[in-house]
PDB file of N, CA and C in Angstrom:
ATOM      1  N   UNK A   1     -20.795 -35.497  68.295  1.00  0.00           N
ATOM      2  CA  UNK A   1     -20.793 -34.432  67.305  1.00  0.00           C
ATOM      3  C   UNK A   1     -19.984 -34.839  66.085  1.00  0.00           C
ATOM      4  N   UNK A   2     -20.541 -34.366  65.005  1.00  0.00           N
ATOM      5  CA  UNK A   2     -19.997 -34.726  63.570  1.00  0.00           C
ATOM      6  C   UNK A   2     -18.806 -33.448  63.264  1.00  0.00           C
ATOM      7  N   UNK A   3     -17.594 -33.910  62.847  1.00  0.00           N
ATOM      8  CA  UNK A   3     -16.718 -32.891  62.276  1.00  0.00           C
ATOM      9  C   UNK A   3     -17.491 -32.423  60.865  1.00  0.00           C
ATOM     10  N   UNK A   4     -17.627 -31.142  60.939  1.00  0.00           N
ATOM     11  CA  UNK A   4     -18.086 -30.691  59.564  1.00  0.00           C
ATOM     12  C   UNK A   4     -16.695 -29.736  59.116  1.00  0.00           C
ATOM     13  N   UNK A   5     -16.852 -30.255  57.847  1.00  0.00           N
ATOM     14  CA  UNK A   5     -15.898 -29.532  56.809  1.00  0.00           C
ATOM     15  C   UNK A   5     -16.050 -28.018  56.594  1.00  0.00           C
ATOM     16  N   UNK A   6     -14.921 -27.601  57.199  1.00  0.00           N
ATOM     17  CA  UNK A   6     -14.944 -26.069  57.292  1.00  0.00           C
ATOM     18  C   UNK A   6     -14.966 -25.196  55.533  1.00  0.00           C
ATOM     19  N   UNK A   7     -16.329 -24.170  55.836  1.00  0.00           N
ATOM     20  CA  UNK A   7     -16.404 -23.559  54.525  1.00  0.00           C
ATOM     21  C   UNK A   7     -15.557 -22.735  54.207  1.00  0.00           C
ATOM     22  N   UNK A   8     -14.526 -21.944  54.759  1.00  0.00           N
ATOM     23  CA  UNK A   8     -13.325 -21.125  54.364  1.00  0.00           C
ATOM     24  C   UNK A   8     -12.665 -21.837  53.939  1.00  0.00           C
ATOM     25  N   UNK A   9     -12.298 -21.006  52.341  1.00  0.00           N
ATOM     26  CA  UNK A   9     -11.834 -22.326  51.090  1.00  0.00           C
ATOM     27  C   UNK A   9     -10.355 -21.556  51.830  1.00  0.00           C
ATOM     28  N   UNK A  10      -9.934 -21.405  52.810  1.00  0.00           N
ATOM     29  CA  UNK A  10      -8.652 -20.658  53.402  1.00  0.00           C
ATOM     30  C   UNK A  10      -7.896 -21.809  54.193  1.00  0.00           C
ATOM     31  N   UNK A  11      -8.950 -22.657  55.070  1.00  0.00           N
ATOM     32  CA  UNK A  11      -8.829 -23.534  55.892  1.00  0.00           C
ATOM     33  C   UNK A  11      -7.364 -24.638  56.109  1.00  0.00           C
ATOM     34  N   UNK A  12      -6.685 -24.943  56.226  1.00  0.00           N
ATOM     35  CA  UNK A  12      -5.594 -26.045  55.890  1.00  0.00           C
ATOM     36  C   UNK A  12      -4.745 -25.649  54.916  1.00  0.00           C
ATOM     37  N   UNK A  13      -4.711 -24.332  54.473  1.00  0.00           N
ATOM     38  CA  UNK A  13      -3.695 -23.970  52.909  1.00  0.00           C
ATOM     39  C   UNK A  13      -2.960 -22.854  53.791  1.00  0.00           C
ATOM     40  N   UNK A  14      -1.457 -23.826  53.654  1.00  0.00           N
ATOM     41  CA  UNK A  14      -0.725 -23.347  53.896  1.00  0.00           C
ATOM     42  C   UNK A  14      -0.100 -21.711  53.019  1.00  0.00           C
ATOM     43  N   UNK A  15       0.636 -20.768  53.782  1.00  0.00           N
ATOM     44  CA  UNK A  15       1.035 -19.561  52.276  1.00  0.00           C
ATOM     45  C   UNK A  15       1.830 -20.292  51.470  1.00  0.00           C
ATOM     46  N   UNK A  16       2.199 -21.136  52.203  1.00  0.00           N
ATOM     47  CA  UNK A  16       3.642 -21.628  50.930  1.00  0.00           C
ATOM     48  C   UNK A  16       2.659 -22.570  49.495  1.00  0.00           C
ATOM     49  N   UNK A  17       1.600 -22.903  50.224  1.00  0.00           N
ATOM     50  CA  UNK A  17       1.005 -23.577  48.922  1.00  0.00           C
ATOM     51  C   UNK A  17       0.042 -22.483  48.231  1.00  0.00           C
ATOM     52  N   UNK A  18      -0.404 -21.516  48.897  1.00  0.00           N
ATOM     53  CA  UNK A  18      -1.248 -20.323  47.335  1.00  0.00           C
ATOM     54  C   UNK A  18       0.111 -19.784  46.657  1.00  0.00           C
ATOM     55  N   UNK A  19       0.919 -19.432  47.836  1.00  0.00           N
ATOM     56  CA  UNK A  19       2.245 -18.748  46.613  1.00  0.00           C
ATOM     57  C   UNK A  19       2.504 -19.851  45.605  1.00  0.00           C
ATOM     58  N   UNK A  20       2.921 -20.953  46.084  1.00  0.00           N
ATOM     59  CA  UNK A  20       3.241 -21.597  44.258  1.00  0.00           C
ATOM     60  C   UNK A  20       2.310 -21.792  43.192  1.00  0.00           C
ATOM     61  N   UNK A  21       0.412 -22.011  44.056  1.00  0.00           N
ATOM     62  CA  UNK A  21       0.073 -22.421  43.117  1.00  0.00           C
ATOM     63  C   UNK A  21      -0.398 -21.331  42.459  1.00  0.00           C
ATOM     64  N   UNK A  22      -0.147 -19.751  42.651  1.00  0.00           N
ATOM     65  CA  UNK A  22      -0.182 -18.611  42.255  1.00  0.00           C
ATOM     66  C   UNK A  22       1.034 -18.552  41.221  1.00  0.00           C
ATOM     67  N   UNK A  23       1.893 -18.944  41.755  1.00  0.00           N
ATOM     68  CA  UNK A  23       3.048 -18.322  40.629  1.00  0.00           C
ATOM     69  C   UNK A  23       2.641 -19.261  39.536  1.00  0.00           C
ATOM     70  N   UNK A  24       2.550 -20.873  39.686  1.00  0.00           N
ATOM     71  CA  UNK A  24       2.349 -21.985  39.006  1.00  0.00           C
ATOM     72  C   UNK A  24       1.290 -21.420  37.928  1.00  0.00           C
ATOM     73  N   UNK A  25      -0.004 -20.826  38.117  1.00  0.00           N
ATOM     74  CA  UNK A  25      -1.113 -20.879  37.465  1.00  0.00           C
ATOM     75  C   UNK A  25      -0.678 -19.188  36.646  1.00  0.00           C
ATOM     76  N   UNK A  26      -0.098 -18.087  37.394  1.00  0.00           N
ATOM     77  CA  UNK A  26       0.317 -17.088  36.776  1.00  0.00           C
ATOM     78  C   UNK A  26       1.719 -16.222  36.181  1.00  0.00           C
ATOM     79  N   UNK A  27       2.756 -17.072  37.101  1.00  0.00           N
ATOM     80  CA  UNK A  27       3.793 -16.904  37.057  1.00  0.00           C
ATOM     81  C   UNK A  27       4.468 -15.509  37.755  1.00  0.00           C
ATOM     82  N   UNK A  28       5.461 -14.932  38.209  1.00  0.00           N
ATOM     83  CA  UNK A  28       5.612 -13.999  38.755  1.00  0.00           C
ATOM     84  C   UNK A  28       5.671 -12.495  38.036  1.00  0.00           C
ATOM     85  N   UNK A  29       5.988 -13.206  36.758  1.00  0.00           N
ATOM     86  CA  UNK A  29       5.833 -11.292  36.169  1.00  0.00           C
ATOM     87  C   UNK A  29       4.343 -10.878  36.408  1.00  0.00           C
ATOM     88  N   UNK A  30       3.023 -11.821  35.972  1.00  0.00           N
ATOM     89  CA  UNK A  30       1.727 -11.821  35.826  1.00  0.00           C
ATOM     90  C   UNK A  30       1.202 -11.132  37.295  1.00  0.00           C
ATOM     91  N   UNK A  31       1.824 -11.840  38.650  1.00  0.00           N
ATOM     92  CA  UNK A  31       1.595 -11.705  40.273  1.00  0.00           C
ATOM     93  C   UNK A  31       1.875 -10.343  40.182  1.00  0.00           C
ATOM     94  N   UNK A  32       3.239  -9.718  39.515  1.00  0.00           N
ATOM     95  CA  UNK A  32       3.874  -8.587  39.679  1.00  0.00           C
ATOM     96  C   UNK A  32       3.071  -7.457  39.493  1.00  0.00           C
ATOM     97  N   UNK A  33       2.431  -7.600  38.648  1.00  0.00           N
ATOM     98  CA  UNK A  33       1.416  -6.634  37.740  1.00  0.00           C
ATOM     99  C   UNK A  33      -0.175  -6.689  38.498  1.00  0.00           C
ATOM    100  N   UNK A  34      -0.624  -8.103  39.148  1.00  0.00           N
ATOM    101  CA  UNK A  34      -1.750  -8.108  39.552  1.00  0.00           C
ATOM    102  C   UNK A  34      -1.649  -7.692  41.688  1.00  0.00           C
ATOM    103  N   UNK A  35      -0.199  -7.680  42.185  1.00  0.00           N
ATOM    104  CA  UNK A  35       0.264  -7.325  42.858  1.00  0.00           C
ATOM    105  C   UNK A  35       1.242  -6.331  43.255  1.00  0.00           C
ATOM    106  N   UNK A  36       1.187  -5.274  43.208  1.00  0.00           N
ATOM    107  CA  UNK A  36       2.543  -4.420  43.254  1.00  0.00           C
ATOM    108  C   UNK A  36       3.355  -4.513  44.271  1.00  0.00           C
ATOM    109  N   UNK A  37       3.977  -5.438  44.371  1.00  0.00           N
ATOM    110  CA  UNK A  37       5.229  -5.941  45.618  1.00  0.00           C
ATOM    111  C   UNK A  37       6.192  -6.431  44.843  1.00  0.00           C
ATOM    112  N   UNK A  38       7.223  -6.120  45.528  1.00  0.00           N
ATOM    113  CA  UNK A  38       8.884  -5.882  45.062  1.00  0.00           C
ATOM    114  C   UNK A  38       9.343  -7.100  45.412  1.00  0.00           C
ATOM    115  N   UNK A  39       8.908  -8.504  45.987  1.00  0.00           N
ATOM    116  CA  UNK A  39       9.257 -10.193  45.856  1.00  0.00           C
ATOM    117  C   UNK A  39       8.799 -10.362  44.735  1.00  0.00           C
ATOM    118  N   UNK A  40       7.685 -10.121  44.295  1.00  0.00           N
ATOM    119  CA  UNK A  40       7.006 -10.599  43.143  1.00  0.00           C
ATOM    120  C   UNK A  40       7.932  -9.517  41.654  1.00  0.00           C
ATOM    121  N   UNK A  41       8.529  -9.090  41.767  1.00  0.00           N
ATOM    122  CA  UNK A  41       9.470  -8.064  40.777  1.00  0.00           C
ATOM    123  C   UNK A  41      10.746  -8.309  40.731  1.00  0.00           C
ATOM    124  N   UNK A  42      11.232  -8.221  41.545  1.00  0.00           N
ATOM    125  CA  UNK A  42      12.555  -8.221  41.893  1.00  0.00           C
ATOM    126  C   UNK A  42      13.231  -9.538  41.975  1.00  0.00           C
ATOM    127  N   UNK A  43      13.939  -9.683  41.422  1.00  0.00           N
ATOM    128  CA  UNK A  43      14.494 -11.468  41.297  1.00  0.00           C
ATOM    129  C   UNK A  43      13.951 -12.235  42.427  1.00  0.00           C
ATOM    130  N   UNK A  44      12.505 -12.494  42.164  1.00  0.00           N
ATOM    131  CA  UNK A  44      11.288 -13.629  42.638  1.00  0.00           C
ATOM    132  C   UNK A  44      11.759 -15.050  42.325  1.00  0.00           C
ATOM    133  N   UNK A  45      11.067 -15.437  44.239  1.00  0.00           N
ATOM    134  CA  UNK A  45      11.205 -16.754  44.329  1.00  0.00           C
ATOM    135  C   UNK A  45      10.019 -17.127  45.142  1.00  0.00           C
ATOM    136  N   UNK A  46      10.186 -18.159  45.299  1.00  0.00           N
ATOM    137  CA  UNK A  46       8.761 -18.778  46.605  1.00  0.00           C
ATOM    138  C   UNK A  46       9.290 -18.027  47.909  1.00  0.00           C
ATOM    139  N   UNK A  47      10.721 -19.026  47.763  1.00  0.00           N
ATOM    140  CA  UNK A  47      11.268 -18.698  48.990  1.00  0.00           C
ATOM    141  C   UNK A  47      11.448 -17.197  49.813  1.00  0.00           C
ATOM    142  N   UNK A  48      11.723 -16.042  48.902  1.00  0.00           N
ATOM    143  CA  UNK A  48      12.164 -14.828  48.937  1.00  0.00           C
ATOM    144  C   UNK A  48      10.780 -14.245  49.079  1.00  0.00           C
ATOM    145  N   UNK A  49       9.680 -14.573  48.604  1.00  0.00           N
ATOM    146  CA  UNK A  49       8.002 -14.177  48.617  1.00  0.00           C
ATOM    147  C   UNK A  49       7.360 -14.727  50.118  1.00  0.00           C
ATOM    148  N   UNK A  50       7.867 -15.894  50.522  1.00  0.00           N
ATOM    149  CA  UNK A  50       7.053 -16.174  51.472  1.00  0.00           C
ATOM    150  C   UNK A  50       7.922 -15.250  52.637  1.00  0.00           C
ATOM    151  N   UNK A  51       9.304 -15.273  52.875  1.00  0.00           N
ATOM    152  CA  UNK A  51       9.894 -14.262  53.828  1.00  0.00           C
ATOM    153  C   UNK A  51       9.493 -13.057  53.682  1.00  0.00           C
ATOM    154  N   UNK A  52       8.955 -12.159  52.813  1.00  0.00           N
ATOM    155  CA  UNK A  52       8.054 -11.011  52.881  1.00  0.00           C
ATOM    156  C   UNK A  52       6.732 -11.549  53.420  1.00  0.00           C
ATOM    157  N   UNK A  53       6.147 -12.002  52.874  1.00  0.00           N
ATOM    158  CA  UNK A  53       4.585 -12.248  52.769  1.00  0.00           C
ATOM    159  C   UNK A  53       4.428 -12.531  54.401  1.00  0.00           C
ATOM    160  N   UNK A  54       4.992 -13.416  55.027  1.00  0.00           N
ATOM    161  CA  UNK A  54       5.386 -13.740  56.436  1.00  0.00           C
ATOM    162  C   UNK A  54       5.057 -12.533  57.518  1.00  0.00           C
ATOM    163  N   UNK A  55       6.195 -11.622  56.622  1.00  0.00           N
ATOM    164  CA  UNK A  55       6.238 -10.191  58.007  1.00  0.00           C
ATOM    165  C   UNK A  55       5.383  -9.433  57.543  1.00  0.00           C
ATOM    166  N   UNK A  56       4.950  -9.006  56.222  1.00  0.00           N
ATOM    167  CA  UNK A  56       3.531  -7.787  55.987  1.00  0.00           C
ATOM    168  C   UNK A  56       2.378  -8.557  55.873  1.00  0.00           C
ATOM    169  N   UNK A  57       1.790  -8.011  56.746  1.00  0.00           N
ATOM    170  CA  UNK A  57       0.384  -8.531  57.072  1.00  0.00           C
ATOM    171  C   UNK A  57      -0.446  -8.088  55.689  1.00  0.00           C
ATOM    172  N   UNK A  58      -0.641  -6.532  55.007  1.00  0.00           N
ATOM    173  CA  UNK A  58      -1.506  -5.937  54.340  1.00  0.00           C
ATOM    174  C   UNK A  58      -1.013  -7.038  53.099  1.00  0.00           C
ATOM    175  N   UNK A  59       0.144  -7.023  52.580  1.00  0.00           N
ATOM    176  CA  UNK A  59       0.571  -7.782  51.284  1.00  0.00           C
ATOM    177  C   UNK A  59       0.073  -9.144  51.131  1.00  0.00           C
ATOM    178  N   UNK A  60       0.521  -9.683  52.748  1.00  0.00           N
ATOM    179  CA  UNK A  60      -0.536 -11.480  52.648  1.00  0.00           C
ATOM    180  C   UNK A  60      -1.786 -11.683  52.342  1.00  0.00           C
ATOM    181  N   UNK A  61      -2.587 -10.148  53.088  1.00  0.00           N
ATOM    182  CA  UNK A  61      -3.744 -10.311  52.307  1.00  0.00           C
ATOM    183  C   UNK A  61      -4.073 -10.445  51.338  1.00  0.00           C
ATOM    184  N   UNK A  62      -3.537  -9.059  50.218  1.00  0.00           N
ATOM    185  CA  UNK A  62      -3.591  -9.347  48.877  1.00  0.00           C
ATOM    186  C   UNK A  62      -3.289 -10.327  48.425  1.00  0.00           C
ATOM    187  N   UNK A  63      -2.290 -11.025  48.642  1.00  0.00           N
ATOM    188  CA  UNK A  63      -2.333 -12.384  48.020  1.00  0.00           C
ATOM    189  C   UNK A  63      -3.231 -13.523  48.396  1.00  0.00           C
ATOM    190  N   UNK A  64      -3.808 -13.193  49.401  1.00  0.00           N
ATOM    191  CA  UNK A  64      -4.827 -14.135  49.844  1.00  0.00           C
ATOM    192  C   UNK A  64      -5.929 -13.839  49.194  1.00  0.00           C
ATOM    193  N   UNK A  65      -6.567 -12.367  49.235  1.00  0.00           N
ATOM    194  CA  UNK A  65      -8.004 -12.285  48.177  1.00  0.00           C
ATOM    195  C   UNK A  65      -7.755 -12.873  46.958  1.00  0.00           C
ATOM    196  N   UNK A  66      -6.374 -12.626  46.241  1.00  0.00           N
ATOM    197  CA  UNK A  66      -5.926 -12.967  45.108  1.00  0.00           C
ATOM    198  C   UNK A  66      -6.369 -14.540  44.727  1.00  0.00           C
ATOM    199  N   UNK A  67      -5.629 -15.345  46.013  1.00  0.00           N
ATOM    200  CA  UNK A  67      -6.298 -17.017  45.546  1.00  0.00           C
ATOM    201  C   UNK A  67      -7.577 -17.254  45.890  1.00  0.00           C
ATOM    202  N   UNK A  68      -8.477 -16.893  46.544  1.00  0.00           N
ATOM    203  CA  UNK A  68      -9.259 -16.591  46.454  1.00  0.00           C
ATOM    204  C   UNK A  68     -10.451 -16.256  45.748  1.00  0.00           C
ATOM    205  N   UNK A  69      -9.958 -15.315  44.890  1.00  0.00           N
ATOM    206  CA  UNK A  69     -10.258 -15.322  43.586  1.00  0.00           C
ATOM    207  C   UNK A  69     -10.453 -16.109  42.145  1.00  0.00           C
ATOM    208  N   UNK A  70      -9.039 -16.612  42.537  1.00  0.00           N
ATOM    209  CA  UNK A  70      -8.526 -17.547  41.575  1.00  0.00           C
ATOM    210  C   UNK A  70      -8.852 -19.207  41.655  1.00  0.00           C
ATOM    211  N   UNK A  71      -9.217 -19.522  42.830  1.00  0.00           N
ATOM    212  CA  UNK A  71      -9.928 -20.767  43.361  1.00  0.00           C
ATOM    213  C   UNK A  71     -10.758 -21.213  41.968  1.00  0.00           C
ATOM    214  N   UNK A  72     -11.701 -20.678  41.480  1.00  0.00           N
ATOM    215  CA  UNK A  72     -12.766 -21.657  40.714  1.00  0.00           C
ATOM    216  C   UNK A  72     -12.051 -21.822  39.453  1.00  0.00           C
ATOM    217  N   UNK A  73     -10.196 -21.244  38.895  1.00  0.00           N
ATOM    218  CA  UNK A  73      -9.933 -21.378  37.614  1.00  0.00           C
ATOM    219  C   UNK A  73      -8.512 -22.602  37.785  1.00  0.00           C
ATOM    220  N   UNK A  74      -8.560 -22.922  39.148  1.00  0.00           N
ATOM    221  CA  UNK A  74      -7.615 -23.684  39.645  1.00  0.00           C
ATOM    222  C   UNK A  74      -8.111 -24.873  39.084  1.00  0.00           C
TER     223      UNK A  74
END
């Protein structure tokens, strides 16, 4: 059997890599506004975003449709 390349552009991406390349491509005030969560507001970091993002399930999502989204301007 042939390994085929999995189509969930989700696959192997770690959170710690959409959070930066989210903040990277929008920055956190931009996340703040397109996300209403208080890491992304409140003296924001990767670090301080991924320890939320970690324990709320509903918020990881949003940030997950978010790159998601953002995939074809990456």
């Amino acid at each position: 059997m042939e390994n085929q390349p999995s189509k969930d552009p989700m696959h192997g991406i770690t959170l710690k890599v959409i959070v930066e390349q989210l903040e990277s491509y929008y920055g956190f005030d931009t996340l703040a506004e397109l996300i209403n969560i208080k890491c992304f507001k409140s003296n924001p970091s990767v670090k301080s975003s991924l320890t939320f993002l970690r324990k709320t399930d509903w918020a990881r999502k949003k940030v997950e449709e978010l790159y998601i989204k953002t995939l074809p301007k990456f």
